[in-house]
Protein backbone atom coordinates (compact mmCIF):
# COMPACT_ATOMS: atom_id res chain seq x y z
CA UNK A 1 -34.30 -93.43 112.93
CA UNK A 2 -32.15 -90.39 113.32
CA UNK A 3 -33.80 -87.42 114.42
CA UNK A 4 -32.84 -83.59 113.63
CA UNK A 5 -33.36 -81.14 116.23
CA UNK A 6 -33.49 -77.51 115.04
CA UNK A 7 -33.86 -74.32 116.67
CA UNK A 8 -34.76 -71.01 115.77
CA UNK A 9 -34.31 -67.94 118.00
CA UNK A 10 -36.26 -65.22 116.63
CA UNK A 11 -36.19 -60.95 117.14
CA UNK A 12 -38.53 -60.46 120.46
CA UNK A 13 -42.12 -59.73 118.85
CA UNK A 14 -41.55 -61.66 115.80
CA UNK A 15 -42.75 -65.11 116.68
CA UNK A 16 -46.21 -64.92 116.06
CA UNK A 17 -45.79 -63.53 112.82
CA UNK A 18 -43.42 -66.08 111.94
CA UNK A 19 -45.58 -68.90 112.88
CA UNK A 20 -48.29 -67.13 110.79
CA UNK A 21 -46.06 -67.07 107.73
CA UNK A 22 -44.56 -70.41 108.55
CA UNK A 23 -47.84 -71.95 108.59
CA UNK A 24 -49.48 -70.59 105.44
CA UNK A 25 -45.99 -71.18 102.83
CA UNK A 26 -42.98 -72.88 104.38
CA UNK A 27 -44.48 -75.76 106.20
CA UNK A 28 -45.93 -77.04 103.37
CA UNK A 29 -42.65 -76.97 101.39
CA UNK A 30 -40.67 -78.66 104.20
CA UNK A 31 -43.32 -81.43 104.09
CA UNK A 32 -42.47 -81.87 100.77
CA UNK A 33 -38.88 -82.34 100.80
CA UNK A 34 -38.11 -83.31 104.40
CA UNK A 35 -41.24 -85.73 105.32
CA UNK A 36 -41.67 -86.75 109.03
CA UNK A 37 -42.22 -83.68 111.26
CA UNK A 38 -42.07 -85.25 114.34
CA UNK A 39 -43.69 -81.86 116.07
CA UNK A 40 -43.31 -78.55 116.01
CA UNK A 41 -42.82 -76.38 119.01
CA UNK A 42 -42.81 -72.77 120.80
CA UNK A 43 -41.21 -72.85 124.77
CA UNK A 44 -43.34 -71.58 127.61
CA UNK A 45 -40.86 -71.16 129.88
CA UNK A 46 -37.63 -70.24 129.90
CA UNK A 47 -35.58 -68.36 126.49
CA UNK A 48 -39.37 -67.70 124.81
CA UNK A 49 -38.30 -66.12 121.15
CA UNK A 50 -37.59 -69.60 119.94
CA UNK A 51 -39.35 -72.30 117.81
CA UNK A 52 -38.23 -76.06 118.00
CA UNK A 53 -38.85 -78.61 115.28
CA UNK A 54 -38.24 -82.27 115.13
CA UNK A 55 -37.88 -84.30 112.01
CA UNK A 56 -36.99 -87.74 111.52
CA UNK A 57 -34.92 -89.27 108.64
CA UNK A 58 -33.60 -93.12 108.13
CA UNK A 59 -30.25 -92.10 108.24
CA UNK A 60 -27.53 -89.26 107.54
CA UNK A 61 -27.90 -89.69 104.11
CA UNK A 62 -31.81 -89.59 103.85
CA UNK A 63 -31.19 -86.20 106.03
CA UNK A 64 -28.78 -84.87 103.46
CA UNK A 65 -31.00 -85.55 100.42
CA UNK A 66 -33.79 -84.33 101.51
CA UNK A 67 -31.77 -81.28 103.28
CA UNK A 68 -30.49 -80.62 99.69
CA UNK A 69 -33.98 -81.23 97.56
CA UNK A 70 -35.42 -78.72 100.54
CA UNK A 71 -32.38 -75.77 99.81
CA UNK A 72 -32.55 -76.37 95.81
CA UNK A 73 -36.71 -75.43 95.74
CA UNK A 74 -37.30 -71.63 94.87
CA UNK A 75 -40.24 -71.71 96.87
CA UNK A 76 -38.54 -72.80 99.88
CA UNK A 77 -36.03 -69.82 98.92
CA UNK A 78 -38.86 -67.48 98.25
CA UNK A 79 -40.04 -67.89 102.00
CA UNK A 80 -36.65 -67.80 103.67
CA UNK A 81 -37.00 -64.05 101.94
CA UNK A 82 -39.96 -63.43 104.03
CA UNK A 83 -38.78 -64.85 107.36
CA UNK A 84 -35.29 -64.57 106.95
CA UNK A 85 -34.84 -61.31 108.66
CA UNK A 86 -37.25 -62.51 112.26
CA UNK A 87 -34.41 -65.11 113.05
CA UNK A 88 -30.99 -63.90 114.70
CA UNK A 89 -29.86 -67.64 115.31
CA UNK A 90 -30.05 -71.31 114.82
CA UNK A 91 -28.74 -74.74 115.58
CA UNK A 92 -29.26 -78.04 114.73
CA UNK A 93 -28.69 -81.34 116.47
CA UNK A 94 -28.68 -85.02 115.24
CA UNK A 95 -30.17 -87.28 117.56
CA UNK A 96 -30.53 -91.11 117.84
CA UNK A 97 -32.21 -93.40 120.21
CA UNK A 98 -30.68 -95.19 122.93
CA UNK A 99 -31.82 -98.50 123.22
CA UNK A 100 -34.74 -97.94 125.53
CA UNK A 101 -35.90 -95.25 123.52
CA UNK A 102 -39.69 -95.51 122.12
CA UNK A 103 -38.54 -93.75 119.12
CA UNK A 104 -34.68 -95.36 117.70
């Protein structure tokens, strides 16, 4: 199992607002296309405008199918619209299991 690692940093005073939004129309949508969310977080500590969301695919090219099905829906366009503007950044990681890992 590969999993994808993406963060958002959001505009200070956004975040609960996002989550709000995020929660009622876009999580939904993502569950459609992308399938395992592994979890979906907000830091305590630390850089605290952020959300953090793991997902899990089979392999790159489960991850780019889905990534592609996701970008092609006009619903999942018609939320970006509302939430676009709350994020200033993002990245995204690929990560496997070593080994010992409970989840590889």
């Amino acid at each position: 199992m590969l999993i994808e690692q993406r963060v958002y940093h959001l505009k200070p005073g956004s975040l609960h607002e996002f989550l709000k939004i995020y929660e009622q129309e876009g999580m939904a949508i993502q569950l459609e296309s992308l399938g395992n969310l592994i979890g979906y977080f907000q830091p305590q500590t630390g850089d605290l405008n952020r959300v953090i969301h793991l997902w899990g695919f089979e392999s790159l090219d489960d991850r780019n199918a889905r990534r592609v099905a996701l970008s092609a829906n006009p619903r999942w366009r018609e939320f970006l619209g509302k939430v676009g503007d709350f994020v200033t950044a993002q990245h995204a990681e690929i990560l496997s299991g070593t080994s010992f890992s409970p989840i590889r």
